[in-house]
N, C-alpha and C. Protein backbone atom coordinates (compact mmCIF):
# COMPACT_ATOMS: atom_id res chain seq x y z
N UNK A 1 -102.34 -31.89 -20.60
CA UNK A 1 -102.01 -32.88 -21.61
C UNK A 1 -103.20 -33.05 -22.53
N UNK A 2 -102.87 -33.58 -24.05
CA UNK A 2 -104.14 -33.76 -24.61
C UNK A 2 -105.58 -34.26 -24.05
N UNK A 3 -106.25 -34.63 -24.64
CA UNK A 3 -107.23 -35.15 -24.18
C UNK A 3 -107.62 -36.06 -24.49
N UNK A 4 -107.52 -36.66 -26.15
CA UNK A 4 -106.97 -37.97 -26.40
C UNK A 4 -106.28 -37.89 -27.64
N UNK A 5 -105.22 -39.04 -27.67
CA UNK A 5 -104.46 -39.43 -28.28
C UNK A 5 -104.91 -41.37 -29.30
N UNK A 6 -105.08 -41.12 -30.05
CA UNK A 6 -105.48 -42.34 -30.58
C UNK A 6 -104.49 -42.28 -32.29
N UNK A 7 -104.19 -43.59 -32.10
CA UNK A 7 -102.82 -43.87 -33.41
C UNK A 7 -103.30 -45.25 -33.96
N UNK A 8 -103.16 -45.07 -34.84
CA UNK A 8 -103.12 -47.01 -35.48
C UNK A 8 -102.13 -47.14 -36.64
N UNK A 9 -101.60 -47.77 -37.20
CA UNK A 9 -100.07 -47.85 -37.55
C UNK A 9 -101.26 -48.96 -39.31
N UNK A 10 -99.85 -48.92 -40.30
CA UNK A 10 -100.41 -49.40 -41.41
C UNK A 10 -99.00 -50.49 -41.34
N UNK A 11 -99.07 -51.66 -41.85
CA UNK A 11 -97.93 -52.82 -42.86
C UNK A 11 -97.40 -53.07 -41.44
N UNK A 12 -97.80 -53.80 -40.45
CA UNK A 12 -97.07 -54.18 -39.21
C UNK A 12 -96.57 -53.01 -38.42
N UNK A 13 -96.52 -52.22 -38.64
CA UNK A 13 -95.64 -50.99 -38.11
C UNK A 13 -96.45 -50.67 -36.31
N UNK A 14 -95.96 -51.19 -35.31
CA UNK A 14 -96.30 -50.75 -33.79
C UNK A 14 -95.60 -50.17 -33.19
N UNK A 15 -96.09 -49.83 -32.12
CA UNK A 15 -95.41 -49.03 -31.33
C UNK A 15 -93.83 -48.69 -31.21
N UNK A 16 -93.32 -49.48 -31.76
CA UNK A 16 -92.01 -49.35 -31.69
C UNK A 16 -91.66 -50.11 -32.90
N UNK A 17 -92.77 -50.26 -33.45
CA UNK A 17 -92.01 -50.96 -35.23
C UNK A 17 -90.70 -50.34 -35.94
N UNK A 18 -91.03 -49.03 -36.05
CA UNK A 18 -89.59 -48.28 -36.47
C UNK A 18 -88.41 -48.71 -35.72
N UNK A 19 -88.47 -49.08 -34.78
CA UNK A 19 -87.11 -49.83 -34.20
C UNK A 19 -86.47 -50.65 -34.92
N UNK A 20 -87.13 -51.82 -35.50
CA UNK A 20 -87.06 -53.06 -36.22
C UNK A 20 -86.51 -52.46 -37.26
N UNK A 21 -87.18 -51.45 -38.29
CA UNK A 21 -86.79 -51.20 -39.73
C UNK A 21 -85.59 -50.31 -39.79
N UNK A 22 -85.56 -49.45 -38.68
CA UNK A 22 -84.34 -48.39 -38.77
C UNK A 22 -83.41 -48.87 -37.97
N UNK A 23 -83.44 -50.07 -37.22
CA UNK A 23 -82.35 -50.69 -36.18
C UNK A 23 -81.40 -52.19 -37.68
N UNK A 24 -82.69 -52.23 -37.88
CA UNK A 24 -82.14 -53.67 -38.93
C UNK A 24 -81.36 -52.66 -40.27
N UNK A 25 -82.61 -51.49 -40.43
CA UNK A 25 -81.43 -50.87 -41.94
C UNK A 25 -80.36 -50.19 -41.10
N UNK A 26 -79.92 -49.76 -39.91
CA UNK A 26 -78.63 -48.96 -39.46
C UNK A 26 -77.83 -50.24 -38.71
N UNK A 27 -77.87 -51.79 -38.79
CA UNK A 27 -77.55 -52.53 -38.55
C UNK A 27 -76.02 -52.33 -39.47
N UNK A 28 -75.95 -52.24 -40.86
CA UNK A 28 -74.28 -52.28 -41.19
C UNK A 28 -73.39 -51.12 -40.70
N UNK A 29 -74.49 -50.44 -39.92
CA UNK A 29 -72.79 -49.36 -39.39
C UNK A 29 -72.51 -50.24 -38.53
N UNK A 30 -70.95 -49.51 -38.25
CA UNK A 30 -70.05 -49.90 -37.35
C UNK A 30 -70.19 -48.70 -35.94
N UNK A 31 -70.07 -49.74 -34.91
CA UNK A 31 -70.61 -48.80 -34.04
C UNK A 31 -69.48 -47.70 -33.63
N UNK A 32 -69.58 -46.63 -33.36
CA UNK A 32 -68.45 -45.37 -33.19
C UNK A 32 -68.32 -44.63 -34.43
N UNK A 33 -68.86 -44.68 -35.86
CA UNK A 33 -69.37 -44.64 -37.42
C UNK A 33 -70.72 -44.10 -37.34
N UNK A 34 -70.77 -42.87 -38.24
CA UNK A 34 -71.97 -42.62 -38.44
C UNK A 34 -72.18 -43.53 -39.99
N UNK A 35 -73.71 -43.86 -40.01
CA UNK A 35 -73.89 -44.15 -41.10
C UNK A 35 -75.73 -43.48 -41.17
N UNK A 36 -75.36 -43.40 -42.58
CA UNK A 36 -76.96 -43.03 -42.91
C UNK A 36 -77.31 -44.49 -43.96
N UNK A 37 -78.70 -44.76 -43.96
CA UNK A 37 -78.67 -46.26 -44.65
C UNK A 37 -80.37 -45.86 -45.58
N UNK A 38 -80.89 -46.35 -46.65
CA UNK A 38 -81.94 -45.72 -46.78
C UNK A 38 -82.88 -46.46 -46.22
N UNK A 39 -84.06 -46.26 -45.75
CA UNK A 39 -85.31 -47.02 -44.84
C UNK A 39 -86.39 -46.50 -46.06
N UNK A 40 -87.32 -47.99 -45.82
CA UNK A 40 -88.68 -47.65 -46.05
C UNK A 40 -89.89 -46.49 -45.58
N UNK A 41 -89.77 -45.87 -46.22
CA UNK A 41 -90.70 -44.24 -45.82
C UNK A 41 -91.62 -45.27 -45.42
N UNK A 42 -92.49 -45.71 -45.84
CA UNK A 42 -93.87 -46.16 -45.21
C UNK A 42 -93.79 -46.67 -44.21
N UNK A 43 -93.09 -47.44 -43.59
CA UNK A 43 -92.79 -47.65 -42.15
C UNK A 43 -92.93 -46.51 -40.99
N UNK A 44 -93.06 -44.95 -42.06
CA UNK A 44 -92.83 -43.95 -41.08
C UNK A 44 -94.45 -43.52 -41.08
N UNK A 45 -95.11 -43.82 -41.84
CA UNK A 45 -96.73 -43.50 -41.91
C UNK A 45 -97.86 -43.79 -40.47
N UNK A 46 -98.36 -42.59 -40.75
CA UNK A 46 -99.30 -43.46 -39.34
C UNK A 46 -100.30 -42.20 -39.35
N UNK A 47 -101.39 -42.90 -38.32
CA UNK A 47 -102.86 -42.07 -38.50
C UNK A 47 -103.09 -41.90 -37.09
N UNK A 48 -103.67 -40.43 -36.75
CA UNK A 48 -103.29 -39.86 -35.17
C UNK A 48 -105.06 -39.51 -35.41
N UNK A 49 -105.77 -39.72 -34.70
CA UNK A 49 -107.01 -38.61 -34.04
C UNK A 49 -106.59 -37.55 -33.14
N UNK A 50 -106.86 -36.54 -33.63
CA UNK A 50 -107.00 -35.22 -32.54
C UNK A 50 -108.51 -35.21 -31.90
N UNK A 51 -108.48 -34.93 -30.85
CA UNK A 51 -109.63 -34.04 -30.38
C UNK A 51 -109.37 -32.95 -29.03
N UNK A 52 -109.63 -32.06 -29.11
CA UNK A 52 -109.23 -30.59 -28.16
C UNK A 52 -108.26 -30.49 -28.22
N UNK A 53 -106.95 -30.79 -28.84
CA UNK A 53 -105.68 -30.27 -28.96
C UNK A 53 -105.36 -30.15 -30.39
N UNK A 54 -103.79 -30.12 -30.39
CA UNK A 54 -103.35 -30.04 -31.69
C UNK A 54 -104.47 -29.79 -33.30
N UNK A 55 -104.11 -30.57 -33.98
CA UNK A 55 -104.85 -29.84 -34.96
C UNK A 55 -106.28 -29.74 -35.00
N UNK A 56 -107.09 -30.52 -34.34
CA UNK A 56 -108.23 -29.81 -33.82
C UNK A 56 -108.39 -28.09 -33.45
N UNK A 57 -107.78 -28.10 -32.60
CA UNK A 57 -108.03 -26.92 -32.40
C UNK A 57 -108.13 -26.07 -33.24
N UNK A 58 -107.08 -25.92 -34.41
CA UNK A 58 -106.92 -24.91 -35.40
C UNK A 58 -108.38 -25.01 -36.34
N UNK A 59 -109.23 -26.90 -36.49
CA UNK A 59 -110.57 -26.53 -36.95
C UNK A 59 -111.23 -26.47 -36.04
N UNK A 60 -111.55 -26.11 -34.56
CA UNK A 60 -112.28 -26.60 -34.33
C UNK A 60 -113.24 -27.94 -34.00
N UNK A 61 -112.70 -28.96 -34.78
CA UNK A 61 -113.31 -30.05 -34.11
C UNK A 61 -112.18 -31.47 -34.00
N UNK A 62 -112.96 -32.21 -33.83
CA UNK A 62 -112.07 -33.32 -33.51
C UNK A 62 -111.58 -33.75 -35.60
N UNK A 63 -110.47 -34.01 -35.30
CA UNK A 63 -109.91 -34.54 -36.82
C UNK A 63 -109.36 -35.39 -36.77
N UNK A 64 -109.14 -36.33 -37.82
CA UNK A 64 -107.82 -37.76 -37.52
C UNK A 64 -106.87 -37.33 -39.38
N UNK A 65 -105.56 -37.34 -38.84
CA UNK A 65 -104.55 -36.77 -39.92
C UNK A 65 -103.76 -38.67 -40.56
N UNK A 66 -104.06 -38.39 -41.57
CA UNK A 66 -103.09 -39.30 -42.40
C UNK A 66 -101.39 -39.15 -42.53
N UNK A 67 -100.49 -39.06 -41.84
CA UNK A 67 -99.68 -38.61 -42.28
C UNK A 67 -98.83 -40.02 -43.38
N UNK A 68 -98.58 -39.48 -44.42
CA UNK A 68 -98.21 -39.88 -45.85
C UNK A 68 -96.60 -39.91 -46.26
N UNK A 69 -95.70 -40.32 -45.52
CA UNK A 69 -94.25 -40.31 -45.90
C UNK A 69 -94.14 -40.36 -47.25
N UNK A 70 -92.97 -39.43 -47.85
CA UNK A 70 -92.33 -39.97 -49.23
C UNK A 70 -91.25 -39.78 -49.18
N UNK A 71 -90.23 -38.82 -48.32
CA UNK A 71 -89.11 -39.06 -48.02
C UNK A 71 -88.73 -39.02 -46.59
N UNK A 72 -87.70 -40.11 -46.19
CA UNK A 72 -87.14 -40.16 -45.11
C UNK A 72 -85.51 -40.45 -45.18
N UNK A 73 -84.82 -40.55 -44.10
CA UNK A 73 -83.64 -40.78 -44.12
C UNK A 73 -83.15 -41.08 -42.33
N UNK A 74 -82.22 -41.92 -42.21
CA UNK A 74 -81.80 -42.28 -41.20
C UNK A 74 -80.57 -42.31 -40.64
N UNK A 75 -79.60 -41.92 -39.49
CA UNK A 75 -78.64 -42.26 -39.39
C UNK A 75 -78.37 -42.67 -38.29
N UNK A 76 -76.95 -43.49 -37.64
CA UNK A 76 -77.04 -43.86 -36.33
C UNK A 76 -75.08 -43.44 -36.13
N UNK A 77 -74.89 -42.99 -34.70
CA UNK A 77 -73.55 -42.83 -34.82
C UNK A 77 -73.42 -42.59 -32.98
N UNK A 78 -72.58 -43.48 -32.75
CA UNK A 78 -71.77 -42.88 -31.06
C UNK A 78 -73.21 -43.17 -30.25
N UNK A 79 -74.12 -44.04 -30.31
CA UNK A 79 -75.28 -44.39 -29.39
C UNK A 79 -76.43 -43.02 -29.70
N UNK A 80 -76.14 -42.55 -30.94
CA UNK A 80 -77.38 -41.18 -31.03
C UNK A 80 -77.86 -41.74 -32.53
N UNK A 81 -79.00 -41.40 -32.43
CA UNK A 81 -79.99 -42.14 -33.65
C UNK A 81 -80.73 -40.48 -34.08
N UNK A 82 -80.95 -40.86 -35.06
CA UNK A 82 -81.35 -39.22 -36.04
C UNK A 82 -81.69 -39.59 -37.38
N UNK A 83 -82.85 -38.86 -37.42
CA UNK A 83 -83.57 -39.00 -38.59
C UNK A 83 -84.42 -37.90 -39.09
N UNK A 84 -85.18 -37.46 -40.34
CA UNK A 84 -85.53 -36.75 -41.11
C UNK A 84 -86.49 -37.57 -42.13
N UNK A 85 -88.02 -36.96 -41.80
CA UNK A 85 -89.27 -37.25 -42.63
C UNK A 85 -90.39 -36.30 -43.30
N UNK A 86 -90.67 -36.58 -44.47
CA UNK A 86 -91.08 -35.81 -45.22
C UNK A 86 -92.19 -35.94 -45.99
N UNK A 87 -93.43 -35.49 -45.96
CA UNK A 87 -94.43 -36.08 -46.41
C UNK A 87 -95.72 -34.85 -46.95
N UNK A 88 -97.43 -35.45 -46.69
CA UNK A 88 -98.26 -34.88 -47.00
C UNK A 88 -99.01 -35.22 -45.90
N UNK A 89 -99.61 -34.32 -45.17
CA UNK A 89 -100.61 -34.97 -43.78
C UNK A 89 -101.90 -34.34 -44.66
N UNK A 90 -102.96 -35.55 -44.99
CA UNK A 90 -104.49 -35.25 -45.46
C UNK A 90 -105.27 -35.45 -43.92
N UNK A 91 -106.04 -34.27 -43.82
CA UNK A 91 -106.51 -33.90 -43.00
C UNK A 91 -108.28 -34.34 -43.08
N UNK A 92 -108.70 -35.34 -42.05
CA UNK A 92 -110.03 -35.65 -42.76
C UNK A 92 -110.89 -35.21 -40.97
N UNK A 93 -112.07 -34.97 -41.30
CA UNK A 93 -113.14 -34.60 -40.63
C UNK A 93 -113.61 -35.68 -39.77
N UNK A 94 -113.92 -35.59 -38.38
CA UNK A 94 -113.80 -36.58 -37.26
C UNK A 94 -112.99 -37.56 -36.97
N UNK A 95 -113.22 -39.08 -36.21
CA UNK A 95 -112.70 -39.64 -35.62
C UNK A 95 -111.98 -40.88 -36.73
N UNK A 96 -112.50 -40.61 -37.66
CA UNK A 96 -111.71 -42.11 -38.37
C UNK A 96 -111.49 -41.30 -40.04
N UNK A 97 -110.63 -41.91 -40.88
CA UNK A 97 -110.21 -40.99 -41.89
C UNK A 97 -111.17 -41.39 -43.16
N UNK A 98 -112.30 -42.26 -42.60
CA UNK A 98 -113.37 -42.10 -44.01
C UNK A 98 -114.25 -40.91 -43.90
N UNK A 99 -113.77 -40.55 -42.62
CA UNK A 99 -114.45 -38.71 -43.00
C UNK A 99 -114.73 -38.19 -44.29
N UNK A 100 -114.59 -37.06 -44.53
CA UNK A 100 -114.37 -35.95 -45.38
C UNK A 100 -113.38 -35.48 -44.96
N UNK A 101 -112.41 -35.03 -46.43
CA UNK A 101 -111.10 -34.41 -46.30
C UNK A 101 -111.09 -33.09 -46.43
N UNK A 102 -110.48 -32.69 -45.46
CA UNK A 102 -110.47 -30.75 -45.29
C UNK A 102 -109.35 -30.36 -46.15
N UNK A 103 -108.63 -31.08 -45.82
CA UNK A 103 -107.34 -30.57 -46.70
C UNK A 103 -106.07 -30.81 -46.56
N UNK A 104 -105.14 -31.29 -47.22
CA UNK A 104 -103.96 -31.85 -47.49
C UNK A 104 -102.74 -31.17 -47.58
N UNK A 105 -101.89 -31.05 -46.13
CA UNK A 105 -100.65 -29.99 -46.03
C UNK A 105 -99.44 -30.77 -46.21
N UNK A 106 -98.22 -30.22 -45.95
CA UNK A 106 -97.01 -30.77 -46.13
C UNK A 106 -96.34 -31.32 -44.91
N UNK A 107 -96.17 -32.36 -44.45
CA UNK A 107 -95.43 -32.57 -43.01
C UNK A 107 -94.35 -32.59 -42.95
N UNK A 108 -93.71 -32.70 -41.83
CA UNK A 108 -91.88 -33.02 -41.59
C UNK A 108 -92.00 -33.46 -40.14
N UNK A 109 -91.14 -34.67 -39.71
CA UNK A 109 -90.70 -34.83 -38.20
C UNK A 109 -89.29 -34.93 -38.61
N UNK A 110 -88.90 -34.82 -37.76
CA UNK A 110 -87.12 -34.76 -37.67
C UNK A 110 -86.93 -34.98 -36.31
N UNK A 111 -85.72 -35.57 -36.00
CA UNK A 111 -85.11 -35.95 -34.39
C UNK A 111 -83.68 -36.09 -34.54
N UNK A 112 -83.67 -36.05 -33.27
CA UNK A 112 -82.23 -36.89 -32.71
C UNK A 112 -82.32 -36.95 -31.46
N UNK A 113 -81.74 -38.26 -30.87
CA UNK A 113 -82.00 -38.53 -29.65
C UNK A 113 -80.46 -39.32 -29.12
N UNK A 114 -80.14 -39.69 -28.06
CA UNK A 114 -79.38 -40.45 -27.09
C UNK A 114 -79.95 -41.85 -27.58
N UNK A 115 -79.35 -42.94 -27.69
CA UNK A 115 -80.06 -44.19 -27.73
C UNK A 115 -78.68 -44.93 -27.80
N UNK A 116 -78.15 -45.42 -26.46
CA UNK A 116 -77.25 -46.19 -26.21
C UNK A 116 -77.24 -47.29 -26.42
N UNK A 117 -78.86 -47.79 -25.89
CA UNK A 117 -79.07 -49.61 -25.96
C UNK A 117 -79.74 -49.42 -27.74
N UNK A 118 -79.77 -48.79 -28.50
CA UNK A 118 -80.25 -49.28 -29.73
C UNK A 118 -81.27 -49.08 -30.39
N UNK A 119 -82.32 -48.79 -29.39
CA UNK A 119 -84.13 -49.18 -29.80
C UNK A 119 -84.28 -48.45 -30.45
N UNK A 120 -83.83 -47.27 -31.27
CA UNK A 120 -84.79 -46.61 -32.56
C UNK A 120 -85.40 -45.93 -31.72
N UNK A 121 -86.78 -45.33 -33.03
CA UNK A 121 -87.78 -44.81 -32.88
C UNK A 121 -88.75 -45.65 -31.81
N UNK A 122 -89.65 -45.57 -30.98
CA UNK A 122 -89.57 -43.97 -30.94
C UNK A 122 -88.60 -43.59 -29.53
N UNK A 123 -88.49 -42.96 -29.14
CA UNK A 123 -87.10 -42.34 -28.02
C UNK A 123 -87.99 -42.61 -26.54
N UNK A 124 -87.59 -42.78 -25.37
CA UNK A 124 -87.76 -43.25 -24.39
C UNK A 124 -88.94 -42.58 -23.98
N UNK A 125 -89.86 -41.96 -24.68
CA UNK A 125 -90.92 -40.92 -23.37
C UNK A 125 -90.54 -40.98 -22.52
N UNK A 126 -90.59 -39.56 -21.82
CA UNK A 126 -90.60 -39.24 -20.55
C UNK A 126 -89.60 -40.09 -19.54
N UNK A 127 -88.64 -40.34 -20.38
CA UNK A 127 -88.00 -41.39 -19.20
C UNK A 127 -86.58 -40.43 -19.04
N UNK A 128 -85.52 -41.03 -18.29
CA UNK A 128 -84.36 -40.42 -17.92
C UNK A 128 -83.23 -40.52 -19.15
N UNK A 129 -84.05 -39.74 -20.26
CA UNK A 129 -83.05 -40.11 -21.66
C UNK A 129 -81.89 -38.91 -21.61
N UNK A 130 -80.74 -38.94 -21.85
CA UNK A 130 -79.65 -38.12 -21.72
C UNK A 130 -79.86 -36.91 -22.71
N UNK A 131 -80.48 -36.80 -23.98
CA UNK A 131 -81.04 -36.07 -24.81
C UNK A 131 -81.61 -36.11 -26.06
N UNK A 132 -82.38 -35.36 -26.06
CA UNK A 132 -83.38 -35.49 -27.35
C UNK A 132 -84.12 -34.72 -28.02
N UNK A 133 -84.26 -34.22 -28.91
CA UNK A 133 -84.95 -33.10 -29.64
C UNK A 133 -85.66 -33.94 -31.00
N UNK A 134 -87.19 -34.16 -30.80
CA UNK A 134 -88.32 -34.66 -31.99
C UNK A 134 -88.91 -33.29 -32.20
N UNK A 135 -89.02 -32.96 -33.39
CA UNK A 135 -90.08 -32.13 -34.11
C UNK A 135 -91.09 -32.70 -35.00
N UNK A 136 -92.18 -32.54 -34.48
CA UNK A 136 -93.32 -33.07 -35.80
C UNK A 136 -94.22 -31.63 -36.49
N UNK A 137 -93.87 -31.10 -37.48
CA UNK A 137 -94.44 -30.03 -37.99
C UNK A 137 -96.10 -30.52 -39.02
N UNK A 138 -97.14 -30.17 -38.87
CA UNK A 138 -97.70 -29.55 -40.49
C UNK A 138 -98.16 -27.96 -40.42
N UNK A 139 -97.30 -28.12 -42.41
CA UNK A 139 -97.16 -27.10 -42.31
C UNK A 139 -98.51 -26.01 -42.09
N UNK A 140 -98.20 -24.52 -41.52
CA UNK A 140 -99.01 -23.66 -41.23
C UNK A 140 -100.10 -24.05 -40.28
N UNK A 141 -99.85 -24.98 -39.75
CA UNK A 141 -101.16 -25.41 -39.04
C UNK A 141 -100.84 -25.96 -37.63
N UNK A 142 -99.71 -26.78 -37.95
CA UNK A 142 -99.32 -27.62 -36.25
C UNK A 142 -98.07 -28.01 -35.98
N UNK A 143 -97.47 -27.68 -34.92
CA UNK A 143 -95.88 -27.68 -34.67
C UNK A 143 -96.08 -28.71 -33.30
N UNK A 144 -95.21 -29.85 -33.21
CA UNK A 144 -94.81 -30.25 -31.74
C UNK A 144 -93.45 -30.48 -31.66
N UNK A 145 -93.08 -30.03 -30.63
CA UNK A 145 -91.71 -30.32 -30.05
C UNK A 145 -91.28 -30.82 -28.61
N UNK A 146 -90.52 -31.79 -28.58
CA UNK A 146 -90.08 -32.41 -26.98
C UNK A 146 -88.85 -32.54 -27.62
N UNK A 147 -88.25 -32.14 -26.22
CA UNK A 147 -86.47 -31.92 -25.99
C UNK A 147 -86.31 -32.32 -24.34
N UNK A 148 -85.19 -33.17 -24.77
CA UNK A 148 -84.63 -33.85 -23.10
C UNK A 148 -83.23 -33.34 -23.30
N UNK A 149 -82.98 -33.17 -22.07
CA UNK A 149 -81.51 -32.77 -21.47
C UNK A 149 -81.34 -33.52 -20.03
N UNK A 150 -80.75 -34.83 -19.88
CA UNK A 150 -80.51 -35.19 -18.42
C UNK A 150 -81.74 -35.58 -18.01
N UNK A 151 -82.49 -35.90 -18.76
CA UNK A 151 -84.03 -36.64 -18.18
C UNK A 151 -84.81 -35.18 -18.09
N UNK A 152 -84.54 -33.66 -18.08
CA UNK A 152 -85.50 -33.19 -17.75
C UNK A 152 -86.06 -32.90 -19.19
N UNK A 153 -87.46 -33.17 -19.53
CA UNK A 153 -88.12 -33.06 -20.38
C UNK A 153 -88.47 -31.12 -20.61
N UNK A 154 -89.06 -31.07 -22.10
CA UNK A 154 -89.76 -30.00 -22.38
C UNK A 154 -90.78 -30.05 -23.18
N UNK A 155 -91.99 -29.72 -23.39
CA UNK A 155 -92.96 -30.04 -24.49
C UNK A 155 -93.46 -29.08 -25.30
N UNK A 156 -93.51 -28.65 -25.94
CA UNK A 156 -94.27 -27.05 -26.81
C UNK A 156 -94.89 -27.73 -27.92
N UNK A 157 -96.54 -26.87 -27.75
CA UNK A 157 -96.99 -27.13 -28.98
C UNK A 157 -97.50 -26.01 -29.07
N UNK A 158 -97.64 -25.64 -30.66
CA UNK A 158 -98.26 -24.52 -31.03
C UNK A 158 -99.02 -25.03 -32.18
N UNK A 159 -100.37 -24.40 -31.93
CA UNK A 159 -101.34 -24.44 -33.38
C UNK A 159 -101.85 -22.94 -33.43
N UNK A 160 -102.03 -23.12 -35.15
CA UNK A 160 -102.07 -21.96 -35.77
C UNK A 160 -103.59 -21.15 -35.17
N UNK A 161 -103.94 -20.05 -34.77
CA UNK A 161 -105.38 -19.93 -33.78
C UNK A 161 -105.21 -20.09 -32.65
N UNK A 162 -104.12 -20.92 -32.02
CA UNK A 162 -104.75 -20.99 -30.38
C UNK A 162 -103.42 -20.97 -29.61
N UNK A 163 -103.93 -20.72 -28.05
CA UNK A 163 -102.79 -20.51 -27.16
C UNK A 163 -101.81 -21.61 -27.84
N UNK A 164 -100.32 -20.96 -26.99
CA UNK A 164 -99.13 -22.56 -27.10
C UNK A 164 -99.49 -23.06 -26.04
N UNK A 165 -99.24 -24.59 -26.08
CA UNK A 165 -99.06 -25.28 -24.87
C UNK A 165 -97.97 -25.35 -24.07
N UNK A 166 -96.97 -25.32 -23.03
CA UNK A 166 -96.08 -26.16 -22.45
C UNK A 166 -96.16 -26.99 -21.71
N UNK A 167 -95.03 -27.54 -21.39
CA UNK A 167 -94.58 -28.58 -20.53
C UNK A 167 -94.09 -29.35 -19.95
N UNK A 168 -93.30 -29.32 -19.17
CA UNK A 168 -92.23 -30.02 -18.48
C UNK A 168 -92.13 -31.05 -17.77
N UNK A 169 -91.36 -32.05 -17.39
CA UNK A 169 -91.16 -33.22 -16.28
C UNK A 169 -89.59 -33.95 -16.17
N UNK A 170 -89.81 -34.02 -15.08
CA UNK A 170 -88.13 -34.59 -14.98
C UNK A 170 -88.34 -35.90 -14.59
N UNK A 171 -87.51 -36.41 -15.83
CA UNK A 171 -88.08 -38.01 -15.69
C UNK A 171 -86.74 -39.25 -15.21
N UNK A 172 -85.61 -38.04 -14.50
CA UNK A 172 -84.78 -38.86 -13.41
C UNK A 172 -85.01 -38.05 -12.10
């Protein structure tokens, strides 16, 4: 598993803030109805430190990524929640983003998940979720993917330069 993971969120947005904004904007469907509703992209923004994994690796050192939403979209239908994000990840040099900027790629996450009781983003980690497929791409540089089927998890990451990772757990 990484080695660390460090996030801090911008405009209220926590751990499960996207719940609130994409549960309250997919609030006028009708449930058994898909609806797509539009959400605030910036709600989808957030700032990750790498160090020894993911995009680190591809420089070499520890980095913290801006990722920069400008388009998103949401839908909810039959207890499955799904969405599509689209942005610019600026890539800055060490642990906090007043670094120096290396350079500024194109991002995308996309999902769909099982979500019976409601909660949005983000999808149950590792728990006994019926299914789920998140992709967080930048481009040419860093791919992650987790997919559930029946609680058993899968994890793949690939960066551009270095081994893939996997990883599995069955989380019923």
């Amino acid at each position: 598993m990484p080695d660390t993971i460090e996030t801090s969120t911008r405009g209220g947005f926590v751990k499960r803030g996207i719940v609130a904004v994409v549960v309250a904007a997919l609030a006028a469907s009708t449930a058994g109805t898909a609806s797509a509703q539009p959400i605030d992209c910036e709600d989808f923004g957030r700032t990750q430190t790498y160090h020894g994994w993911g995009p680190s690796l591809h420089y070499g050192k520890t980095v913290t990524v801006n990722y920069s939403p400008s388009e998103c979209s949401g839908s909810w239908s039959d207890g499955a929640f799904s969405y599509a994000v689209s942005g610019t990840a600026t890539i800055y040099e060490g642990k906090h983003p007043a670094g120096s900027t290396i350079e500024t790629l194109p991002f995308s996450n996309t999902g769909a998940f099982t979500d019976p009781d409601g909660e949005g983003w983000p999808p149950a980690w590792w728990s006994c979720l019926a299914s789920a497929d998140v992709r967080w791409r930048i481009s040419g540089i860093y791919s992650f993917r987790a997919t559930a089927s029946d609680g058993a998890w899968t994890l793949g990451i690939n960066v551009a330069g270095a081994s893939p990772f996997r990883w599995s757990y069955a989380g019923c």
